[in-house]
PDB file of N, CA and C in Angstrom:
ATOM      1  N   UNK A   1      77.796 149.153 138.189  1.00  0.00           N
ATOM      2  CA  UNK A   1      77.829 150.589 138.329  1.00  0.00           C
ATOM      3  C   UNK A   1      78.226 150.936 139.764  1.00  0.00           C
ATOM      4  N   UNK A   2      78.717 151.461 140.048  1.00  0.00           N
ATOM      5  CA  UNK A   2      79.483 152.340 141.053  1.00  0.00           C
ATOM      6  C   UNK A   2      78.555 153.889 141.495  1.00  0.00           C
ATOM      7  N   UNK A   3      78.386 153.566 142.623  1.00  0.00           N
ATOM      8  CA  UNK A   3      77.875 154.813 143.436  1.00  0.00           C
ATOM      9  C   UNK A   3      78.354 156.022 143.186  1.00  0.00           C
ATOM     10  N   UNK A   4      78.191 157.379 142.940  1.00  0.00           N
ATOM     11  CA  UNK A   4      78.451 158.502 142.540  1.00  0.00           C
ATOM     12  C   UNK A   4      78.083 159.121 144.039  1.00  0.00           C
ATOM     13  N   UNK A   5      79.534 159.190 144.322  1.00  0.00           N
ATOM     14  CA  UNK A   5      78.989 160.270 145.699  1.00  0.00           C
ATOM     15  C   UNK A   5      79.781 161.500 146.260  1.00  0.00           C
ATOM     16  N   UNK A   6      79.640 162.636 144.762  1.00  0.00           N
ATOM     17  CA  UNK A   6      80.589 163.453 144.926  1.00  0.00           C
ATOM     18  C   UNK A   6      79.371 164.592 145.101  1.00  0.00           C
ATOM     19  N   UNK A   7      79.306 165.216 146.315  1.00  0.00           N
ATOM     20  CA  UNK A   7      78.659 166.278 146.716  1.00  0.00           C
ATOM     21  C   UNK A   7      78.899 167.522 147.274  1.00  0.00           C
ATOM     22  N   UNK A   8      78.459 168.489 147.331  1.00  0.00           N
ATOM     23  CA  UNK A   8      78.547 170.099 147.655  1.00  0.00           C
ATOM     24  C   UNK A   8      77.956 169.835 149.338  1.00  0.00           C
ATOM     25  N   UNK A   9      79.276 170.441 149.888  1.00  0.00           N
ATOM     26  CA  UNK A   9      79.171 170.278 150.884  1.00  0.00           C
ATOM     27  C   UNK A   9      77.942 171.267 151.654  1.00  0.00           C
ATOM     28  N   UNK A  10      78.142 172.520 150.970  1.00  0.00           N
ATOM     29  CA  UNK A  10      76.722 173.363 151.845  1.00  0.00           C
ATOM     30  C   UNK A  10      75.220 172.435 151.477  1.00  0.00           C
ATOM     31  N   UNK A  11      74.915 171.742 150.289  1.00  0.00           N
ATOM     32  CA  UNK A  11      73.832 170.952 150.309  1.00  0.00           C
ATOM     33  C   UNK A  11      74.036 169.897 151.516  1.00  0.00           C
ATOM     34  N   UNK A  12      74.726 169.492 151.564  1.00  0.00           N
ATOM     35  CA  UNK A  12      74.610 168.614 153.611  1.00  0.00           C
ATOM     36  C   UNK A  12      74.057 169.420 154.418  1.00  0.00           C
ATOM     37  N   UNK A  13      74.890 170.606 154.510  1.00  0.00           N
ATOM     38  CA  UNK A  13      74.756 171.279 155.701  1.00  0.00           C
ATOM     39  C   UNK A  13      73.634 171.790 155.586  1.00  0.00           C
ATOM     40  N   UNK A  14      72.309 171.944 154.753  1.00  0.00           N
ATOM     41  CA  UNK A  14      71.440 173.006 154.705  1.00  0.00           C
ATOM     42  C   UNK A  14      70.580 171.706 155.027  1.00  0.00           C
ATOM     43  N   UNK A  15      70.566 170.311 154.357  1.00  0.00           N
ATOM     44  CA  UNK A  15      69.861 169.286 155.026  1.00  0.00           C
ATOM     45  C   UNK A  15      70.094 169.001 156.556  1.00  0.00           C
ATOM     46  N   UNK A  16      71.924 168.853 157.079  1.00  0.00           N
ATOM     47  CA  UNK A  16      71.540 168.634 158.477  1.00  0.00           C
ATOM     48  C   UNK A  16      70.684 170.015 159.087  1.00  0.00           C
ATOM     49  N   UNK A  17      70.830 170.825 158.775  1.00  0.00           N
ATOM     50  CA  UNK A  17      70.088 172.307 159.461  1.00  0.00           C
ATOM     51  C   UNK A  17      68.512 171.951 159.528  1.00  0.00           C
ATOM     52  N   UNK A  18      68.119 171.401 158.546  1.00  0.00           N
ATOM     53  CA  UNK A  18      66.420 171.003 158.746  1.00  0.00           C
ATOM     54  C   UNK A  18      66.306 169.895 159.543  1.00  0.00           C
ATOM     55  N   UNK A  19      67.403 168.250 159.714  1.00  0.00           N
ATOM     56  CA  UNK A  19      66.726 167.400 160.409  1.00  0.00           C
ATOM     57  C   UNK A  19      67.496 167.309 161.855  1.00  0.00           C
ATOM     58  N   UNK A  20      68.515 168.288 162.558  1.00  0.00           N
ATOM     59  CA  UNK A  20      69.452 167.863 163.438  1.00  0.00           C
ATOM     60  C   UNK A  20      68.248 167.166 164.338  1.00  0.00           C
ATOM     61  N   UNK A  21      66.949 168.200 164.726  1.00  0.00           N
ATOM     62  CA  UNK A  21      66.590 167.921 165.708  1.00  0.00           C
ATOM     63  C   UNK A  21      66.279 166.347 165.955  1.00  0.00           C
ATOM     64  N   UNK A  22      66.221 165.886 164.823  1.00  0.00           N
ATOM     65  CA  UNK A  22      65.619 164.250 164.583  1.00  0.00           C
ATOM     66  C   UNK A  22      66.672 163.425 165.150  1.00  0.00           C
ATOM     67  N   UNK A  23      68.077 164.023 165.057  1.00  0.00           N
ATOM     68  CA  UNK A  23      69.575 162.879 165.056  1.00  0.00           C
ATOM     69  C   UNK A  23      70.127 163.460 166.967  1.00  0.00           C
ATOM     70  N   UNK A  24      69.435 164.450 167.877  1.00  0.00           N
ATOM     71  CA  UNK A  24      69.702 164.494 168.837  1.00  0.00           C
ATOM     72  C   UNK A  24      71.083 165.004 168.769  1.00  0.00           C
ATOM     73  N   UNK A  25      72.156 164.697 169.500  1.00  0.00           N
ATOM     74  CA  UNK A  25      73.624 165.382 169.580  1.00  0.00           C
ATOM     75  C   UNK A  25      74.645 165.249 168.694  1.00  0.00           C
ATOM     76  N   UNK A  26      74.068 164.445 167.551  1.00  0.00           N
ATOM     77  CA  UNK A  26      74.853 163.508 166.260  1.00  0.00           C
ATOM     78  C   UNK A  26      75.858 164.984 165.950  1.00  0.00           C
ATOM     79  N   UNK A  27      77.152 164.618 165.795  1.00  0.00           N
ATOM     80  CA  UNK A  27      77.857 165.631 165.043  1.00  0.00           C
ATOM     81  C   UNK A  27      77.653 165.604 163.734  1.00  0.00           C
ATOM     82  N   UNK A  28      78.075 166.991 162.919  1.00  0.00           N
ATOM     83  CA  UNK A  28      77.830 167.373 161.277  1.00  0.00           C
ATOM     84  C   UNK A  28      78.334 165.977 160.427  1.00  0.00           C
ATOM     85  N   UNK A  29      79.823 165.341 161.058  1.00  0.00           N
ATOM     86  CA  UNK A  29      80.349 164.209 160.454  1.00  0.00           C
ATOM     87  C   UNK A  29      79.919 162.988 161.170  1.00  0.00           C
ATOM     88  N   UNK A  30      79.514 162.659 161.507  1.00  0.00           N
ATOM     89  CA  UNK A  30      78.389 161.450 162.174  1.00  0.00           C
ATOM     90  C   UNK A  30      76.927 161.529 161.021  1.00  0.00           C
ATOM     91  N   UNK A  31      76.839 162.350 161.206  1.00  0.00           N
ATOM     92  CA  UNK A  31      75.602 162.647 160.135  1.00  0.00           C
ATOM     93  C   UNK A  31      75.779 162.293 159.096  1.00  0.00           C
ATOM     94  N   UNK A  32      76.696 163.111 158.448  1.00  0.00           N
ATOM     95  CA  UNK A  32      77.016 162.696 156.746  1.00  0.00           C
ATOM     96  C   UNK A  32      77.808 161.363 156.807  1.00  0.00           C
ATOM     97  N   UNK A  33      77.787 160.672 157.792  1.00  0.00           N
ATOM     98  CA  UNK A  33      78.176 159.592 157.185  1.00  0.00           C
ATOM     99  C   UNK A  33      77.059 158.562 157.228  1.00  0.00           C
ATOM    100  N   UNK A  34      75.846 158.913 158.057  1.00  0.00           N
ATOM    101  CA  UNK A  34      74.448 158.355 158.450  1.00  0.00           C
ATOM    102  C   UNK A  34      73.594 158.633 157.174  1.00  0.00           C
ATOM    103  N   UNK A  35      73.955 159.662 156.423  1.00  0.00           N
ATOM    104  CA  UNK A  35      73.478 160.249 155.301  1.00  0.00           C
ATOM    105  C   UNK A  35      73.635 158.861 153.609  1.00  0.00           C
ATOM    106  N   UNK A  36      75.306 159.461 153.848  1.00  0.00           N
ATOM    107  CA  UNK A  36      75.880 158.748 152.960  1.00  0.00           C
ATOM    108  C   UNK A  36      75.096 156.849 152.678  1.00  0.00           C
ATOM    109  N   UNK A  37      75.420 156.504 154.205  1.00  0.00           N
ATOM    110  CA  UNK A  37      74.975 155.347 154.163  1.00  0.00           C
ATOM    111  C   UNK A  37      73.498 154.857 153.724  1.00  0.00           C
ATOM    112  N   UNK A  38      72.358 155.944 154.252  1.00  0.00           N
ATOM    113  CA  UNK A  38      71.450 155.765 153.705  1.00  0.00           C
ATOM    114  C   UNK A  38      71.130 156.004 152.402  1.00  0.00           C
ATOM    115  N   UNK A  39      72.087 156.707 151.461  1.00  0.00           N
ATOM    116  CA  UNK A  39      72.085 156.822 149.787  1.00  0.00           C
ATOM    117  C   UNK A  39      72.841 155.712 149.415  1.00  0.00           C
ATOM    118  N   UNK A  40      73.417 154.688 150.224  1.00  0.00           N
ATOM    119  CA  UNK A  40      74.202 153.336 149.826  1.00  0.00           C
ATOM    120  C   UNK A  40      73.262 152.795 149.203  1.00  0.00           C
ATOM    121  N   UNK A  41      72.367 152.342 150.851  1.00  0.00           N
ATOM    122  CA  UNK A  41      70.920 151.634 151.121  1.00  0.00           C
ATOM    123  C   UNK A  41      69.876 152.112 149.288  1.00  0.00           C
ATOM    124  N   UNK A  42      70.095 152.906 149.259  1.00  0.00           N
ATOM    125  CA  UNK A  42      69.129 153.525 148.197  1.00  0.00           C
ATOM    126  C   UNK A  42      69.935 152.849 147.123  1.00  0.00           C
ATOM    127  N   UNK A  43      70.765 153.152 146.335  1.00  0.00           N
ATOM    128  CA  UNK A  43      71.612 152.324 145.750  1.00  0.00           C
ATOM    129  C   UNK A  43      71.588 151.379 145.528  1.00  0.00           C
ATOM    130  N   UNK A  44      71.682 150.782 146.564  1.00  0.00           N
ATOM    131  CA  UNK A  44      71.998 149.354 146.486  1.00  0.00           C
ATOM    132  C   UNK A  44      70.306 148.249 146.193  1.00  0.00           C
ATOM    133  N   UNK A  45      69.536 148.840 146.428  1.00  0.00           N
ATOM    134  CA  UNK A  45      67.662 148.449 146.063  1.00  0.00           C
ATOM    135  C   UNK A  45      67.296 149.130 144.963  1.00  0.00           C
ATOM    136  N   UNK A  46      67.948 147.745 144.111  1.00  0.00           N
ATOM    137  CA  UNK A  46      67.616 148.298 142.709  1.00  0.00           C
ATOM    138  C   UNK A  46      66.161 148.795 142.161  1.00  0.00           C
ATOM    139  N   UNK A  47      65.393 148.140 143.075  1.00  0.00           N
ATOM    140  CA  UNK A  47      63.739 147.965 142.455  1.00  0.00           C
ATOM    141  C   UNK A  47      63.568 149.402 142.781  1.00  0.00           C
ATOM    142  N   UNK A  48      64.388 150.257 143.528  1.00  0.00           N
ATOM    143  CA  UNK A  48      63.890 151.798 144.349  1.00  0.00           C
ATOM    144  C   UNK A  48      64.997 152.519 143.326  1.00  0.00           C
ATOM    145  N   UNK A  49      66.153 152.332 142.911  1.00  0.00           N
ATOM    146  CA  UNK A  49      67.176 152.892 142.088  1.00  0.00           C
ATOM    147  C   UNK A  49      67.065 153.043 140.849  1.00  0.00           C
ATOM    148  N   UNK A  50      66.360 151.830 139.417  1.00  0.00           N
ATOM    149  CA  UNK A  50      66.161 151.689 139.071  1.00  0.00           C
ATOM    150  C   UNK A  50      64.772 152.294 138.313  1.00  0.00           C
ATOM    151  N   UNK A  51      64.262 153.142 138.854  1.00  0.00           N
ATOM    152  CA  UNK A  51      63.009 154.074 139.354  1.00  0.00           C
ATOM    153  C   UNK A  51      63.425 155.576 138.751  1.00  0.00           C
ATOM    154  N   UNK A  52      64.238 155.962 139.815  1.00  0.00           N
ATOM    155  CA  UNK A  52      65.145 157.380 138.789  1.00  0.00           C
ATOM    156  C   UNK A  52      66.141 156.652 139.899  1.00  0.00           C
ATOM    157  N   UNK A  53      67.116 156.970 138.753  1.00  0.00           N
ATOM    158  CA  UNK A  53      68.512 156.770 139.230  1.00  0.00           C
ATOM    159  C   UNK A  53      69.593 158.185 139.954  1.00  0.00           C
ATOM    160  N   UNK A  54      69.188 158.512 140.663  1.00  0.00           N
ATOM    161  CA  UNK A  54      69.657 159.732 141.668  1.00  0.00           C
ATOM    162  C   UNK A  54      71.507 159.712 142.005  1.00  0.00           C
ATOM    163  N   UNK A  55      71.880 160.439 141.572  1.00  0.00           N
ATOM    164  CA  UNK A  55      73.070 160.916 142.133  1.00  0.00           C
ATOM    165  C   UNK A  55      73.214 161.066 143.747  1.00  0.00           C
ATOM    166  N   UNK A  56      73.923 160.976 144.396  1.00  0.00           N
ATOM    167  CA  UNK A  56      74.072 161.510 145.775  1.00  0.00           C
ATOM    168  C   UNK A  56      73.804 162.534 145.860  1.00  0.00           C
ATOM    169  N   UNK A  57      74.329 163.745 145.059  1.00  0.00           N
ATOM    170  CA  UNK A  57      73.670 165.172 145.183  1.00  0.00           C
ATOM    171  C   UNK A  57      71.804 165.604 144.704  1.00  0.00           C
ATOM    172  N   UNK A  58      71.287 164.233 144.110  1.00  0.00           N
ATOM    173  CA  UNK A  58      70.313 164.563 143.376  1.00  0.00           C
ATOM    174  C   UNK A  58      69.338 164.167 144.810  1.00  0.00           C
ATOM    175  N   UNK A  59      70.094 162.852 145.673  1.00  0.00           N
ATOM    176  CA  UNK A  59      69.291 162.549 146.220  1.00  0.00           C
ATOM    177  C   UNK A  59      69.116 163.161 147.984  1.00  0.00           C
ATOM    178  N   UNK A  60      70.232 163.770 147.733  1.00  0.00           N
ATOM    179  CA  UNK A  60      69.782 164.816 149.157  1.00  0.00           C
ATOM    180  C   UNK A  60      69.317 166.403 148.677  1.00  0.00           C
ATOM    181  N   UNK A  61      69.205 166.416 147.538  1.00  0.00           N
ATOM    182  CA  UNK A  61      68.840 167.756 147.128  1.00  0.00           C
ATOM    183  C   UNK A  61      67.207 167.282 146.727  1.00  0.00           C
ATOM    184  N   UNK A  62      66.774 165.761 146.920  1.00  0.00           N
ATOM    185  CA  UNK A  62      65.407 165.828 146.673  1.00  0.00           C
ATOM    186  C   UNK A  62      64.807 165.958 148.349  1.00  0.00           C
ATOM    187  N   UNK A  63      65.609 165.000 149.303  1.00  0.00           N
ATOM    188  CA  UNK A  63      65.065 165.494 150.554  1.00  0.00           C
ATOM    189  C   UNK A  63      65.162 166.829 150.682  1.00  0.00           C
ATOM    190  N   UNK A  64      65.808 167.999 150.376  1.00  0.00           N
ATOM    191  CA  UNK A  64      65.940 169.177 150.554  1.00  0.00           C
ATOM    192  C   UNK A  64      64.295 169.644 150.353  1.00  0.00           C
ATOM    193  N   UNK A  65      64.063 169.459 149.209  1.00  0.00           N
ATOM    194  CA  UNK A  65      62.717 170.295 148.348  1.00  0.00           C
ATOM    195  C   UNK A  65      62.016 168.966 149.165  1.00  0.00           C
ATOM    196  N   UNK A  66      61.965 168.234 149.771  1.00  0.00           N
ATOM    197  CA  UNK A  66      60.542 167.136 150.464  1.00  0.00           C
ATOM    198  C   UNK A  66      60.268 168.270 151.697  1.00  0.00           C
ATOM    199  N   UNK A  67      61.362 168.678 152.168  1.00  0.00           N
ATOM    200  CA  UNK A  67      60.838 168.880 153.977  1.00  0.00           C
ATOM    201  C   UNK A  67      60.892 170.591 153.917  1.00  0.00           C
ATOM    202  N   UNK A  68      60.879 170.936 152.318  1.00  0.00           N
ATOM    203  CA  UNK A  68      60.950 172.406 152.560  1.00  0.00           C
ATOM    204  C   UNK A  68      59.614 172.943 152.035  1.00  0.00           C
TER     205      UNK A  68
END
């Protein structure tokens, strides 16, 4: 299976808006690609994927509703 990582770009932007302060001077595209990579990481650990299987949009739209 192949990673699904087709996402709405204002769902990034409303996540970087809650954590910039955490990433210091990181630009919007530095980020989403720090993002991306960590939904690889997720992906790729099946024992954590395998669990609910999250879309890229499912899985920054769950950090969305965690830190809100």
């Amino acid at each position: 299976m192949k990673a699904d990582l087709r996402i709405n770009l204002e769902d990034l932007k409303v996540l970087f808006a809650h954590t910039k302060a955490a990433y210091g001077n990181m630009s919007f595209s530095n980020w989403c690609k720090e993002c991306e990579k960590s939904y690889i990481s997720y992906f790729n650990n099946k024992e954590l994927f395998n669990r609910r299987k999250y879309t890229y949009s499912q899985f920054v739209n769950a950090q969305i509703i965690a830190i809100t």
